[in-house]
Protein backbone atom coordinates (compact mmCIF):
# COMPACT_ATOMS: atom_id res chain seq x y z
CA UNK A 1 0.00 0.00 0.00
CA UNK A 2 1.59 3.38 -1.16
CA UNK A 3 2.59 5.64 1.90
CA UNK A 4 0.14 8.63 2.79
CA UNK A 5 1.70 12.31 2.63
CA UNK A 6 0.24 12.10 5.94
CA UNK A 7 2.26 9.00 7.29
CA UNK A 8 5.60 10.58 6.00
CA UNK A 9 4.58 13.60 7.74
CA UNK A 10 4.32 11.93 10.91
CA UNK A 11 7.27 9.73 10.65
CA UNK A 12 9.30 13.09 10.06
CA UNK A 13 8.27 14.77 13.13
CA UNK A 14 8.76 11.63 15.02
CA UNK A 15 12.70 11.67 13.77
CA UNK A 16 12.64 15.68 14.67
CA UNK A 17 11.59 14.62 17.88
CA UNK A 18 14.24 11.69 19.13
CA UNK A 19 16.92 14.10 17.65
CA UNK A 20 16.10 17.05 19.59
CA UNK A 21 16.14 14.97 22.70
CA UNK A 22 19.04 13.25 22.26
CA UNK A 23 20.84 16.81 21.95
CA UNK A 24 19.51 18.19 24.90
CA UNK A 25 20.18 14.51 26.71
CA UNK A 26 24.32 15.28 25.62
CA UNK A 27 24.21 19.25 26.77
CA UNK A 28 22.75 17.95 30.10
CA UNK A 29 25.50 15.21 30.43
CA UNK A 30 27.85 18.02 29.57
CA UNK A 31 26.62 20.18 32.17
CA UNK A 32 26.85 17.89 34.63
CA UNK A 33 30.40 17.14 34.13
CA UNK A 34 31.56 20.81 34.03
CA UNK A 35 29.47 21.30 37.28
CA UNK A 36 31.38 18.81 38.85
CA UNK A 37 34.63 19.90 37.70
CA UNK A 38 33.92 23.36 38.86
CA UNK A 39 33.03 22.06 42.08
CA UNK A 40 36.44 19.88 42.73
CA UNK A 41 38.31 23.19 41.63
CA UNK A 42 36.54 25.56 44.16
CA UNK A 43 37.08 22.86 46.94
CA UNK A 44 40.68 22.56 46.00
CA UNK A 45 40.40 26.61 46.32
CA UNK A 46 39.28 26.24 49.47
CA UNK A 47 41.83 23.72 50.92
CA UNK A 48 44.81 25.63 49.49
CA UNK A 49 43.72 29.27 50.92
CA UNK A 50 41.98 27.37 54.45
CA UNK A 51 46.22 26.00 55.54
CA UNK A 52 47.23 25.02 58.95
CA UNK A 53 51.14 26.10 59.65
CA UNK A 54 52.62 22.09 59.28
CA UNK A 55 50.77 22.74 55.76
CA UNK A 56 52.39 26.20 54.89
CA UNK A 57 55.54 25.25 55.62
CA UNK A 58 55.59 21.82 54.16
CA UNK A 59 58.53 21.09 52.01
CA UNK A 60 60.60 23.67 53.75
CA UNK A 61 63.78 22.23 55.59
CA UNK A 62 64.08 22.66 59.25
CA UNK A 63 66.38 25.33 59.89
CA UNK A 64 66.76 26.30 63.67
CA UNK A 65 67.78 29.88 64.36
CA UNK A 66 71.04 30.45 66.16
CA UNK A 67 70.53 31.35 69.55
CA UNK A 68 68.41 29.42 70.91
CA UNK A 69 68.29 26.68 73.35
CA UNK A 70 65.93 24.12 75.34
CA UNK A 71 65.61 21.09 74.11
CA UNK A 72 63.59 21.89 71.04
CA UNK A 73 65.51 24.36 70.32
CA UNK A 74 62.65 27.64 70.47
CA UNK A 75 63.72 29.19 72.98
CA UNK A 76 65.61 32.48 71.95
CA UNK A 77 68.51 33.49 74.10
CA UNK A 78 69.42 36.35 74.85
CA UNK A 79 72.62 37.23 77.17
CA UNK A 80 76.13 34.74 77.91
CA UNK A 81 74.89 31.32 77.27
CA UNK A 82 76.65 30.52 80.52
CA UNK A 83 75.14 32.37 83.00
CA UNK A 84 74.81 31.54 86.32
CA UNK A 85 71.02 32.24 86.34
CA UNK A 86 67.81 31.81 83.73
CA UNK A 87 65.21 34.07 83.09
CA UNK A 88 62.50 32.51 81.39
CA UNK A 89 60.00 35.10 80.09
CA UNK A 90 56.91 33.51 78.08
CA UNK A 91 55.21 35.61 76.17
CA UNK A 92 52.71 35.86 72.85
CA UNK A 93 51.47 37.93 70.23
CA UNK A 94 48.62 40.01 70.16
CA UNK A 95 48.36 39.87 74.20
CA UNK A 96 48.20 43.30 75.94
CA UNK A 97 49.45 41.96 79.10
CA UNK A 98 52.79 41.09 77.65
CA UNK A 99 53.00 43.93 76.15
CA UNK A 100 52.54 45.76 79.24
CA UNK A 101 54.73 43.31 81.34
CA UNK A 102 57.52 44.07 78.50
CA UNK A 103 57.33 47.81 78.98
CA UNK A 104 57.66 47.64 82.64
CA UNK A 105 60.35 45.07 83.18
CA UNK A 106 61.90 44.40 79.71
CA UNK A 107 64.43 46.96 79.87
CA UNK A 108 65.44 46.00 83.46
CA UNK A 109 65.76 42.26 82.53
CA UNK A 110 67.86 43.20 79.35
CA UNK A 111 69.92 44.80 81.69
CA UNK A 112 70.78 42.25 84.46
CA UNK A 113 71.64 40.12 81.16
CA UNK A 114 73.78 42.67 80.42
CA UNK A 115 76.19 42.55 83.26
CA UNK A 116 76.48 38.65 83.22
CA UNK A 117 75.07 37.04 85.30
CA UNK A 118 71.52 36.23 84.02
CA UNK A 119 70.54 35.56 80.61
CA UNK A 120 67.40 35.43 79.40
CA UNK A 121 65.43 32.75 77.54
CA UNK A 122 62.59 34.00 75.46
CA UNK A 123 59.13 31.38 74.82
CA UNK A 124 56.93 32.95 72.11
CA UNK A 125 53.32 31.78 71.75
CA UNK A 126 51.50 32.93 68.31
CA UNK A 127 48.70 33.15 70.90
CA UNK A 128 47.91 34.07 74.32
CA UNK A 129 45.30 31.37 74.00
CA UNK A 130 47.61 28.58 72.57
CA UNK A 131 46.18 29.02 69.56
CA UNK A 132 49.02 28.39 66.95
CA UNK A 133 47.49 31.79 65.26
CA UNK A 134 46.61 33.04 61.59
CA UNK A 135 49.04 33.76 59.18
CA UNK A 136 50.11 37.06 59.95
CA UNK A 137 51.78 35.39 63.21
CA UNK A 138 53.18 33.22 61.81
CA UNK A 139 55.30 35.12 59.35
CA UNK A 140 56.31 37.58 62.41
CA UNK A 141 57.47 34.72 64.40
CA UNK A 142 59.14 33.60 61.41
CA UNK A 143 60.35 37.32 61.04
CA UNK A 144 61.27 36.96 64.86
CA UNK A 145 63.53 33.70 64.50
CA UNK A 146 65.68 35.68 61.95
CA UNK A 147 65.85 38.25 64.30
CA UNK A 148 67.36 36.17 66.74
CA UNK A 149 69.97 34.67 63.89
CA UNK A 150 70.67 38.03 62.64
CA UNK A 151 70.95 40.16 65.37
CA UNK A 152 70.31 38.53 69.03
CA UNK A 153 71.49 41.42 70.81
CA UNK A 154 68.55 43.67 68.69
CA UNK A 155 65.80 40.60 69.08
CA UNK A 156 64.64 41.81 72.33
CA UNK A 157 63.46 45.34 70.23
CA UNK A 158 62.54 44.25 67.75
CA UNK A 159 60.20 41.86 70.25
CA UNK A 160 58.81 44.81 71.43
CA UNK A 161 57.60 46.37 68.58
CA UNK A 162 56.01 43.38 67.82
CA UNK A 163 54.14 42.86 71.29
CA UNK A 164 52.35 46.67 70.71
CA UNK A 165 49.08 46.58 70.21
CA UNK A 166 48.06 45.67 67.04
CA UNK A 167 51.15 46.48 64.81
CA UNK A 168 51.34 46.15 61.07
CA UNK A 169 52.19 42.81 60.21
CA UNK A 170 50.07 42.02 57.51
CA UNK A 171 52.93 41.22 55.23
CA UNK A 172 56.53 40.11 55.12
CA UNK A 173 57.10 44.10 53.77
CA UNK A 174 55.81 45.27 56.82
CA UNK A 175 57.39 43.37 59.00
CA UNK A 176 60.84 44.16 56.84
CA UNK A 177 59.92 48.01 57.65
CA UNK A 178 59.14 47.72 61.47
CA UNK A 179 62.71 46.35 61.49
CA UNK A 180 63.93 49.61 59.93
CA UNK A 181 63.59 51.23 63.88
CA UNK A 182 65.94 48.44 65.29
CA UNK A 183 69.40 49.03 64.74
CA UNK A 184 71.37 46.79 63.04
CA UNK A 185 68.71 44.62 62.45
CA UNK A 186 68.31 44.84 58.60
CA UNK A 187 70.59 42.88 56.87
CA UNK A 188 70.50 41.06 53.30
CA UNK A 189 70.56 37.71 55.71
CA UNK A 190 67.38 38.83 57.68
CA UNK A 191 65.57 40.24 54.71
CA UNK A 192 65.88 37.09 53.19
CA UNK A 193 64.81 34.78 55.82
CA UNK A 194 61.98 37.51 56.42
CA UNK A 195 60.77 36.91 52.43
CA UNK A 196 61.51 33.17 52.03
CA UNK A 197 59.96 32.25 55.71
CA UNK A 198 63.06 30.57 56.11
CA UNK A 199 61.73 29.69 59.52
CA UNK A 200 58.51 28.90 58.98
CA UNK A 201 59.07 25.18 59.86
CA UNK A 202 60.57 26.22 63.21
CA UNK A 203 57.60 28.51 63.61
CA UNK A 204 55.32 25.47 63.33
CA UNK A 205 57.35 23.87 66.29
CA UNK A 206 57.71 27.09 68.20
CA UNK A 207 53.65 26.60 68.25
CA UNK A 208 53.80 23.30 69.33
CA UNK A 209 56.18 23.79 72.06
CA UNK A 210 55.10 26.86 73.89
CA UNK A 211 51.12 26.51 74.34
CA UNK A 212 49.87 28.37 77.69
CA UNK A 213 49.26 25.16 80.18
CA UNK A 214 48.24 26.98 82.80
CA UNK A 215 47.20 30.42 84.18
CA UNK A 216 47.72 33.88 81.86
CA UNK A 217 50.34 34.84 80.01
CA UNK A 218 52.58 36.44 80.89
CA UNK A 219 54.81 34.03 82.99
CA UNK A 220 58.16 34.96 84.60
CA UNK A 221 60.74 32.25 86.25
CA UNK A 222 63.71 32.51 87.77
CA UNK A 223 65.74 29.10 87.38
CA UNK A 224 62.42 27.27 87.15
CA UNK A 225 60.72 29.08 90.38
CA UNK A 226 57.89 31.11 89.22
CA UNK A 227 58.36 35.09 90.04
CA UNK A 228 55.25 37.44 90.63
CA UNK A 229 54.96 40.17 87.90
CA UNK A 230 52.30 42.23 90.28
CA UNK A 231 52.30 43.36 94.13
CA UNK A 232 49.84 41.26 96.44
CA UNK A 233 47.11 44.47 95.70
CA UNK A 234 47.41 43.61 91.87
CA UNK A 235 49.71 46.78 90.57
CA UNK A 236 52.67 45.69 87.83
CA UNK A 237 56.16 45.51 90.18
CA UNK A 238 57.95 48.51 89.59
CA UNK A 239 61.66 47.92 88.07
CA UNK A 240 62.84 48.06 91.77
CA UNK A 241 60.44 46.18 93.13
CA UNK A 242 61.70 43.38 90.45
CA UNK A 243 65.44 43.58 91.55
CA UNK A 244 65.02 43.80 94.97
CA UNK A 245 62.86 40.95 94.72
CA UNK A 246 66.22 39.25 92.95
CA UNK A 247 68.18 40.40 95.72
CA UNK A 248 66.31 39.17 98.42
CA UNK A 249 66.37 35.26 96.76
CA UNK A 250 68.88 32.90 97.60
């Protein structure tokens, strides 16, 4: 039987038909996959800008500044390595009571260190809280630890400038330009650790090592005793109050 106009009609828009939806059937699939692969990229976004410190300074090398002591190594020395006596001063960034512990007694502990017979050991935290801190800490206790292998006898300043309230340490230039007021600090050596975080690593272990365990930082020790930082009302010990306390120890 010859085919109606009618049944070649049909058959036509039948054929239309499958193709149309077989081309929107291989856009979806294709839309699919690039969603997918724009979801594994922002994820990997996320991971690589979301970093703990072990990941930021993975693949770096260990390098311990000079200067330091303890048995990891992160504590910063400052004064004759042989002294009689140990002041242990722990500390952190972004704390206002070590900054305000540092401006009353730091000059007066730089300066017993200074005649010989103490020396001082320096524990930074990143945080008051233990935290091992954002990134900005970090890089200044990275910025620190070249301090100490540049310049010891200038770390203690530069330290200072770093404890004041909220100093600008967004970025390794800023931290290369608060260095400017220490003398003797800049040096191609310490810009370059400052820029290459060559002691990021150590940073990570400085972390690590010197979490608050217990009480408020700041903490002040003489030869392992603990030492008061205030009088029994509460007020911060004067500088004499702090070295006649020294004198009247054993």
């Amino acid at each position: 039987m010859a085919e109606t106009g009618h049944g070649r009609a049909a058959r036509e828009r039948m054929r239309v038909e499958r193709a149309a939806t077989a081309r929107r059937t291989r856009l979806r699939r294709r839309g699919l996959w690039a969603g997918a692969v724009a979801a594994v990229a922002v994820a990997g976004l996320v991971y690589a800008t979301v970093r703990t410190p072990e990941d930021e300074a993975a693949g770096k090398p260990l390098i311990v500044p000079a200067h330091t002591a303890g048995q990891e190594r992160t504590s910063v020395v400052y004064g004759k390595p042989d002294a009689r006596h140990t002041l242990t001063v722990r500390t952190a960034l972004n704390c206002p009571a070590c900054h305000q512990a540092d401006r009353t007694l730091g000059a007066t502990l730089r300066g017993l260190a200074d005649q010989g017979t103490y020396k001082i050991e320096y524990q930074l935290a990143a945080a008051p809280d233990g935290s091992p801190g954002d990134k900005s800490s970090r890089h200044t206790l990275n910025a620190l630890g070249a301090a100490a292998n540049t310049a010891p006898t200038a770390f203690p300043q530069y330290l200072a400038l770093l404890l004041a309230p909220r100093p600008d340490t967004d970025s390794d230039a800023a931290l290369l330009a608060i260095a400017d007021k220490v003398p003797g600090l800049r040096t191609p050596a310490f810009d370059k650790a400052v820029r290459d975080l060559t002691y990021l690593p150590w940073t990570a272990k400085l972390t690590r090592t010197h979490r608050p365990d217990t009480g408020a930082l700041p903490t002040l020790t003489l030869n392992g005793t603990p030492l008061p930082l205030h009088t029994p009302d509460n007020h911060p010990l004067t500088p004499h109050q702090f070295t006649q306390q020294l004198r009247d120890r054993p």
